[in-house]
PDB file of N, CA and C in Angstrom:
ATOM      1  N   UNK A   1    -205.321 -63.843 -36.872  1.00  0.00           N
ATOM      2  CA  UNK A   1    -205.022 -62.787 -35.933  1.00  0.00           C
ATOM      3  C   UNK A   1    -204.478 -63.374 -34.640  1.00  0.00           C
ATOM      4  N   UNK A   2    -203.429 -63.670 -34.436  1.00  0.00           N
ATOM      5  CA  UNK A   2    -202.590 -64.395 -33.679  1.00  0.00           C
ATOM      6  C   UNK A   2    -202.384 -63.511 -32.381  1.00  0.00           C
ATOM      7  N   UNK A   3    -202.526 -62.059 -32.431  1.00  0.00           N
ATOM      8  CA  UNK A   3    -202.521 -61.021 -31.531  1.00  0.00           C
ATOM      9  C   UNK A   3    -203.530 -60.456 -31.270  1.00  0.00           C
ATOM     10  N   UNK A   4    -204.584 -61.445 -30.798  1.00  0.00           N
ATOM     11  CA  UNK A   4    -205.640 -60.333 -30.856  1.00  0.00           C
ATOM     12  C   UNK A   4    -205.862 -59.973 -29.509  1.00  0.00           C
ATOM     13  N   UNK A   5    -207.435 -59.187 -29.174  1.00  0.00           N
ATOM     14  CA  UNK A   5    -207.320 -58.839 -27.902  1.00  0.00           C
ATOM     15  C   UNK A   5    -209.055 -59.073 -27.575  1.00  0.00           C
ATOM     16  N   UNK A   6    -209.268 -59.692 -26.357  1.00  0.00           N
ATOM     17  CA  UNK A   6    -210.908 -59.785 -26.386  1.00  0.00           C
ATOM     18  C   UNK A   6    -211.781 -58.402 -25.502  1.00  0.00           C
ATOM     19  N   UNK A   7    -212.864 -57.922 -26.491  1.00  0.00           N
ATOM     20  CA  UNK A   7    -213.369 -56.874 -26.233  1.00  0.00           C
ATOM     21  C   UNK A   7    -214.536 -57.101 -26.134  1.00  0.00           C
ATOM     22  N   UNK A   8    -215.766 -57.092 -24.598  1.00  0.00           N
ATOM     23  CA  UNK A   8    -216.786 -57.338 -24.533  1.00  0.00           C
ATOM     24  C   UNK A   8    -217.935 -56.002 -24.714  1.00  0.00           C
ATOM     25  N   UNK A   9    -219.291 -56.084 -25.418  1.00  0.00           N
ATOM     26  CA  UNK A   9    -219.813 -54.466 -25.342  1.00  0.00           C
ATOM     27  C   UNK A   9    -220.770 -55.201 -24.695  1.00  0.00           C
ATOM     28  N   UNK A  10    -221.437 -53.867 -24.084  1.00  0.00           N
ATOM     29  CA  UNK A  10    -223.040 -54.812 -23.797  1.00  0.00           C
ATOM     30  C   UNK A  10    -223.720 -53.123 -24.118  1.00  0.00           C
ATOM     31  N   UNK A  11    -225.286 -54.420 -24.836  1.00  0.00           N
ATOM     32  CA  UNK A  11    -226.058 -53.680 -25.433  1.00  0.00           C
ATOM     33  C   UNK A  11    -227.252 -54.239 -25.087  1.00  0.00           C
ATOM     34  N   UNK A  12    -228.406 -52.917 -25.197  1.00  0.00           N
ATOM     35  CA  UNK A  12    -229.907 -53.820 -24.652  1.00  0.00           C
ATOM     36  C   UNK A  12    -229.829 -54.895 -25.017  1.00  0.00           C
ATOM     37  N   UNK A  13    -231.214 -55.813 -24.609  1.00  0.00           N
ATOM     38  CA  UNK A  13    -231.476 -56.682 -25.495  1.00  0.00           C
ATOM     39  C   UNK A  13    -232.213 -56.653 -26.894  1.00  0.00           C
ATOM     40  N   UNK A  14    -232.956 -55.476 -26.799  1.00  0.00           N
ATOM     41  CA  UNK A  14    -233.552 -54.580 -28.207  1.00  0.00           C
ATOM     42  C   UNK A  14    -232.169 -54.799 -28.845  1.00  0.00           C
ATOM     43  N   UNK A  15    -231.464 -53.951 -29.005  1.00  0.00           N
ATOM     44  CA  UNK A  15    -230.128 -53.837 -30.105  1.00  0.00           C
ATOM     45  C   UNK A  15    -229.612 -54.747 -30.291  1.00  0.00           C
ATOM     46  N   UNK A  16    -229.443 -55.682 -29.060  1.00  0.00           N
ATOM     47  CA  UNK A  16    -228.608 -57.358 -29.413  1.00  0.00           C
ATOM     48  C   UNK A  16    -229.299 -57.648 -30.911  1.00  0.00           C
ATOM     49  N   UNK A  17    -230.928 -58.120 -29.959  1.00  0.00           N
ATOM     50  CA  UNK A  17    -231.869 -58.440 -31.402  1.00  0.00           C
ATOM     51  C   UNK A  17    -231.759 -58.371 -32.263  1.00  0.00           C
ATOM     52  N   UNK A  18    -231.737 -56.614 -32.679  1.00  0.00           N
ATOM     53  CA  UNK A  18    -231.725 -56.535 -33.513  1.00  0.00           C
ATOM     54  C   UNK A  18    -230.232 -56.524 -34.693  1.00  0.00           C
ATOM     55  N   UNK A  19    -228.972 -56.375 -33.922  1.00  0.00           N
ATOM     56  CA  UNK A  19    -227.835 -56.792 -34.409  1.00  0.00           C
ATOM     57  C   UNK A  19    -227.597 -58.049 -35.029  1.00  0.00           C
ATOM     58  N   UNK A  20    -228.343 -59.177 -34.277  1.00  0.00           N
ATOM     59  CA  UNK A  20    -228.270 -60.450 -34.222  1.00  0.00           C
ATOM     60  C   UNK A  20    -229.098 -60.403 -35.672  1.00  0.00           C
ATOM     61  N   UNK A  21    -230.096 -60.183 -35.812  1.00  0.00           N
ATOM     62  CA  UNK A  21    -231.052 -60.582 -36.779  1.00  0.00           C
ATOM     63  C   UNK A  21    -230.374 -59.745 -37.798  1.00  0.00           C
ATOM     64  N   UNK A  22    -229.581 -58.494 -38.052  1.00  0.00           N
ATOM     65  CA  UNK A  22    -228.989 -57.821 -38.846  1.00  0.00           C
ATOM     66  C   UNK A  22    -228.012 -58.845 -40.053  1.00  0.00           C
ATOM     67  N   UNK A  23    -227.125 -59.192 -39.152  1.00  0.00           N
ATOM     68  CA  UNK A  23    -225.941 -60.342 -39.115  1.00  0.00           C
ATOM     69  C   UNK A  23    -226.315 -61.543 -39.683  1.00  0.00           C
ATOM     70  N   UNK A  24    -227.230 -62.405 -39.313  1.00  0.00           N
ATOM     71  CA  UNK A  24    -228.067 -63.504 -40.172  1.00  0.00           C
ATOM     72  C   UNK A  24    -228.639 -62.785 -41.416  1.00  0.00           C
ATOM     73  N   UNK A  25    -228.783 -61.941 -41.704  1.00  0.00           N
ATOM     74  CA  UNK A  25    -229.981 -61.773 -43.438  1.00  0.00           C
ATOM     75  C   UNK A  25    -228.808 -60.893 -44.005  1.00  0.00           C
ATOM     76  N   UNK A  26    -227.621 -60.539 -43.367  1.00  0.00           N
ATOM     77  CA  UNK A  26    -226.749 -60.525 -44.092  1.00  0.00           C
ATOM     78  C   UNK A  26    -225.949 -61.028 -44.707  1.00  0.00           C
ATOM     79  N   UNK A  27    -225.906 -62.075 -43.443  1.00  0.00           N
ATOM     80  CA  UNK A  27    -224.283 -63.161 -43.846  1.00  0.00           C
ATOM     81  C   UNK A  27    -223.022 -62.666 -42.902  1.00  0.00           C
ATOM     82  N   UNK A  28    -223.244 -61.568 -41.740  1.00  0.00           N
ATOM     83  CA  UNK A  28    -221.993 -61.532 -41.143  1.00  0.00           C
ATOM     84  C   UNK A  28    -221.550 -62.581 -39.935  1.00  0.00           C
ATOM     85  N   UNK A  29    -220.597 -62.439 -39.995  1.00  0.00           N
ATOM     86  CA  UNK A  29    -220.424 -62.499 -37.688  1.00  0.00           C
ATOM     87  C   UNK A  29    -219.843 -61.646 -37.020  1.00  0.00           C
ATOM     88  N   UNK A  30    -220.556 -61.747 -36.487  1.00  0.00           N
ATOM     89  CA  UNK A  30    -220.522 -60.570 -35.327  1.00  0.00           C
ATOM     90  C   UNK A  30    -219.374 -60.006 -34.676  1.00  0.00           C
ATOM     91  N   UNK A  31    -218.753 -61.090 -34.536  1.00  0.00           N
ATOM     92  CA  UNK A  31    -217.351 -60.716 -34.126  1.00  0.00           C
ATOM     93  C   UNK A  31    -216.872 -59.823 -35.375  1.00  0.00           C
ATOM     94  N   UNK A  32    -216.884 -59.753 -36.598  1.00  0.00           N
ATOM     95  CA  UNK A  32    -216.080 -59.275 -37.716  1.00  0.00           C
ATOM     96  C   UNK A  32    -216.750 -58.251 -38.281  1.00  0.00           C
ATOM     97  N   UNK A  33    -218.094 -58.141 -38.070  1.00  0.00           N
ATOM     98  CA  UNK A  33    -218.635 -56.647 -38.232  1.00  0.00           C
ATOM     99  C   UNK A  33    -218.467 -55.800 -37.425  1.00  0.00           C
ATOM    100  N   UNK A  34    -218.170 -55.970 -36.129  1.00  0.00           N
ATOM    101  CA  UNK A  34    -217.913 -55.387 -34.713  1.00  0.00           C
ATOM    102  C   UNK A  34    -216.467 -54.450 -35.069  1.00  0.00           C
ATOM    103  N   UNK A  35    -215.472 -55.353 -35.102  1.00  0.00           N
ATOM    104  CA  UNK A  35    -214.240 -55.190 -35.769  1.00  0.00           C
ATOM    105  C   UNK A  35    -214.006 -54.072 -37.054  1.00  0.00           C
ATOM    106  N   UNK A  36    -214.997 -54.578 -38.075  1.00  0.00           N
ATOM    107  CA  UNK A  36    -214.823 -53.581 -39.053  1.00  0.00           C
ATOM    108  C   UNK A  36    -215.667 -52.289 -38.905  1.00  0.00           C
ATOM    109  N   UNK A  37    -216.767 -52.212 -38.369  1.00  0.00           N
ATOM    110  CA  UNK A  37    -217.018 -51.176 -37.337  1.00  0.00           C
ATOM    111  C   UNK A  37    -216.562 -50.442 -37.289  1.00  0.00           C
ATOM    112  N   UNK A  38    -215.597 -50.809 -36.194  1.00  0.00           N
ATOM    113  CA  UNK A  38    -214.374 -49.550 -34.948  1.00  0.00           C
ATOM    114  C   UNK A  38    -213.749 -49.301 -36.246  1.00  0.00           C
ATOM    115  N   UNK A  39    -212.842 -50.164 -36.823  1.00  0.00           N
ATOM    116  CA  UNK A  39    -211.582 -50.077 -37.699  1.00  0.00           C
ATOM    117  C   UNK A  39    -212.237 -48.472 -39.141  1.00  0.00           C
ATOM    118  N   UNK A  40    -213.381 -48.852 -39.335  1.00  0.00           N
ATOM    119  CA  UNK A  40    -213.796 -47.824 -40.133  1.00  0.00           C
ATOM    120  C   UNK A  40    -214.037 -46.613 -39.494  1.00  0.00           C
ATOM    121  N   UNK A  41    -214.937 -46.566 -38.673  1.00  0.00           N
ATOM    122  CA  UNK A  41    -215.333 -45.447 -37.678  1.00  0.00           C
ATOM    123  C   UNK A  41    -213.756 -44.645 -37.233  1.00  0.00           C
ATOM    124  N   UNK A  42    -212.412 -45.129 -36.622  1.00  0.00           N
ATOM    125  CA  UNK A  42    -211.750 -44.876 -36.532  1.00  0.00           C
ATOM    126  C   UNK A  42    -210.733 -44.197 -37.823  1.00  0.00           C
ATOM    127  N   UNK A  43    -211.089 -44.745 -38.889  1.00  0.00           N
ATOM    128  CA  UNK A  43    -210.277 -44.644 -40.207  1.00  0.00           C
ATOM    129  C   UNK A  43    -211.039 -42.931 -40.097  1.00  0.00           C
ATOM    130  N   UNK A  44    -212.528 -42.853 -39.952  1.00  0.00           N
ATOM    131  CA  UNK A  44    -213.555 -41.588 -40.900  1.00  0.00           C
ATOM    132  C   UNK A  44    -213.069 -40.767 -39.907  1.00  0.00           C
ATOM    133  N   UNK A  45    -212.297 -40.895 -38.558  1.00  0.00           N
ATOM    134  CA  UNK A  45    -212.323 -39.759 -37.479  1.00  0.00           C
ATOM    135  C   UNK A  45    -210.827 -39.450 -37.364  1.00  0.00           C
ATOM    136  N   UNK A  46    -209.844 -39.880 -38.882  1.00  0.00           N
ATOM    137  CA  UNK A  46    -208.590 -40.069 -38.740  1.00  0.00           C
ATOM    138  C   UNK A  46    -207.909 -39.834 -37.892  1.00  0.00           C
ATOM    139  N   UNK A  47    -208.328 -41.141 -36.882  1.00  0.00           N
ATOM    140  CA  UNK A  47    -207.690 -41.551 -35.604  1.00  0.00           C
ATOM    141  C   UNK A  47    -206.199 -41.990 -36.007  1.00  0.00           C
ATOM    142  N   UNK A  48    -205.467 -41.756 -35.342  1.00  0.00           N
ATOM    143  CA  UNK A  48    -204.263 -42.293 -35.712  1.00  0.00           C
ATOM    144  C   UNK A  48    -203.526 -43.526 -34.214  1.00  0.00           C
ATOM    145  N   UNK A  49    -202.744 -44.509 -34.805  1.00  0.00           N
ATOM    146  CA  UNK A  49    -202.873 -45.485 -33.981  1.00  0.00           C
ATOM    147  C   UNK A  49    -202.100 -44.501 -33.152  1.00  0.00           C
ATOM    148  N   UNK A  50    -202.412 -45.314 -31.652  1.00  0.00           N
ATOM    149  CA  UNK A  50    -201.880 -44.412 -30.413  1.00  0.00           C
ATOM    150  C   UNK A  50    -200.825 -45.711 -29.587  1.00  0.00           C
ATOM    151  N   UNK A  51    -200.425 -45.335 -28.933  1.00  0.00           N
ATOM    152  CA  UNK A  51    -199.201 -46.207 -27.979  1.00  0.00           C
ATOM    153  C   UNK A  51    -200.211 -47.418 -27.850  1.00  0.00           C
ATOM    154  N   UNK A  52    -199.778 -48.583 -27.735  1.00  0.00           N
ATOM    155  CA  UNK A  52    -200.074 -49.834 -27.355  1.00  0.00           C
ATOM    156  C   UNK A  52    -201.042 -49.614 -25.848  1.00  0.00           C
ATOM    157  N   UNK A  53    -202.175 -49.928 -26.105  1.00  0.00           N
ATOM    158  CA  UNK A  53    -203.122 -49.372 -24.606  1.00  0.00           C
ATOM    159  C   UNK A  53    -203.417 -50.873 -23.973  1.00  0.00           C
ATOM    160  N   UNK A  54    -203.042 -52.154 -24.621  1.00  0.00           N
ATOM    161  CA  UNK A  54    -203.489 -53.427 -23.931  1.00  0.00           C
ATOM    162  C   UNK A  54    -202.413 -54.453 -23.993  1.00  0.00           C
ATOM    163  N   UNK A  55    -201.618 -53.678 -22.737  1.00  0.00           N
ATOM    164  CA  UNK A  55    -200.167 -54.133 -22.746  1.00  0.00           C
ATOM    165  C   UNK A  55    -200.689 -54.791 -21.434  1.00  0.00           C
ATOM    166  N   UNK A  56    -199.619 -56.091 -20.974  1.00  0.00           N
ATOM    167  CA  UNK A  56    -199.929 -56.815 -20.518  1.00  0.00           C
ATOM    168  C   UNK A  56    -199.845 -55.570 -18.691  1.00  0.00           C
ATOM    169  N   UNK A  57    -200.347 -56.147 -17.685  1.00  0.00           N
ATOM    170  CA  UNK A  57    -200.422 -55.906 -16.787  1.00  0.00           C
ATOM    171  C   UNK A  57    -198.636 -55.474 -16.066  1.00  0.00           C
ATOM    172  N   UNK A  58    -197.791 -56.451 -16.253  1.00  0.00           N
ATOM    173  CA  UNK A  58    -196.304 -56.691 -15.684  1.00  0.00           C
ATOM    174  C   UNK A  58    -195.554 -55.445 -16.519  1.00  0.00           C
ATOM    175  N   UNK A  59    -196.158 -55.343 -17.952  1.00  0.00           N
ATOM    176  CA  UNK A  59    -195.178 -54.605 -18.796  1.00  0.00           C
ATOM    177  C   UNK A  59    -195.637 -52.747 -18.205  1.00  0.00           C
ATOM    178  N   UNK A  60    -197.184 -53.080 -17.965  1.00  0.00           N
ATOM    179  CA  UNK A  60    -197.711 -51.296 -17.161  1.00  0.00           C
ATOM    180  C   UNK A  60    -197.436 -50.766 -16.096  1.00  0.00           C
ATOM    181  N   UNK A  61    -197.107 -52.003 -15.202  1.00  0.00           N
ATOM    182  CA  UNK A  61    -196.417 -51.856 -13.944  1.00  0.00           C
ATOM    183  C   UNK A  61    -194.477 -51.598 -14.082  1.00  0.00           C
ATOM    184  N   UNK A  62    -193.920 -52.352 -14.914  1.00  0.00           N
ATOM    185  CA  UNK A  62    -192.382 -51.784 -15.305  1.00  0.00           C
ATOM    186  C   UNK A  62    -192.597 -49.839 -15.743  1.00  0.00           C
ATOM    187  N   UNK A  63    -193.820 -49.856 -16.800  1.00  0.00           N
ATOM    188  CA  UNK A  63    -193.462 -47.868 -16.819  1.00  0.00           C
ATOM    189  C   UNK A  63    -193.186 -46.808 -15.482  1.00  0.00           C
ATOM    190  N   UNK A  64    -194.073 -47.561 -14.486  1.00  0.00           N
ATOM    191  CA  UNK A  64    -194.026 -46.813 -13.799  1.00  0.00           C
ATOM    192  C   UNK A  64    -193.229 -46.319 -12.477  1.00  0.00           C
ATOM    193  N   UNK A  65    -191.917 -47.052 -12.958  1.00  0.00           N
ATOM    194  CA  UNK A  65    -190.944 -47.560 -11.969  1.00  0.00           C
ATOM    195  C   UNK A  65    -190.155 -46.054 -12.403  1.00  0.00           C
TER     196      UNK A  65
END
């Protein structure tokens, strides 16, 4: 994924926990369950992709000229 984009959540530390401990007795990482997550959740709410929302700063500032 050569394009990707970094997305931070924050969650108690209860849910970390228990995410964390989810992820080990599964076999995931976290980063890639996170990912398939949204990507599903979005698929079940047939979201449809929308305009590019994490365009660089220079390219958001040219729209508005």
């Amino acid at each position: 994924m050569a394009d990707s984009v970094r997305v931070q959540v924050l969650m108690s530390r209860e849910e970390a926990g228990r995410f964390e401990a989810y992820c080990q007795e599964r076999g995931f990482k976290k980063s890639t369950l996170i990912a398939r997550l949204i990507r599903d959740h979005l698929a079940g709410e047939h979201f449809a992709q929308q305009q590019a929302l994490f365009e660089s700063s220079t390219a958001m500032g040219n729209q508005n000229l």
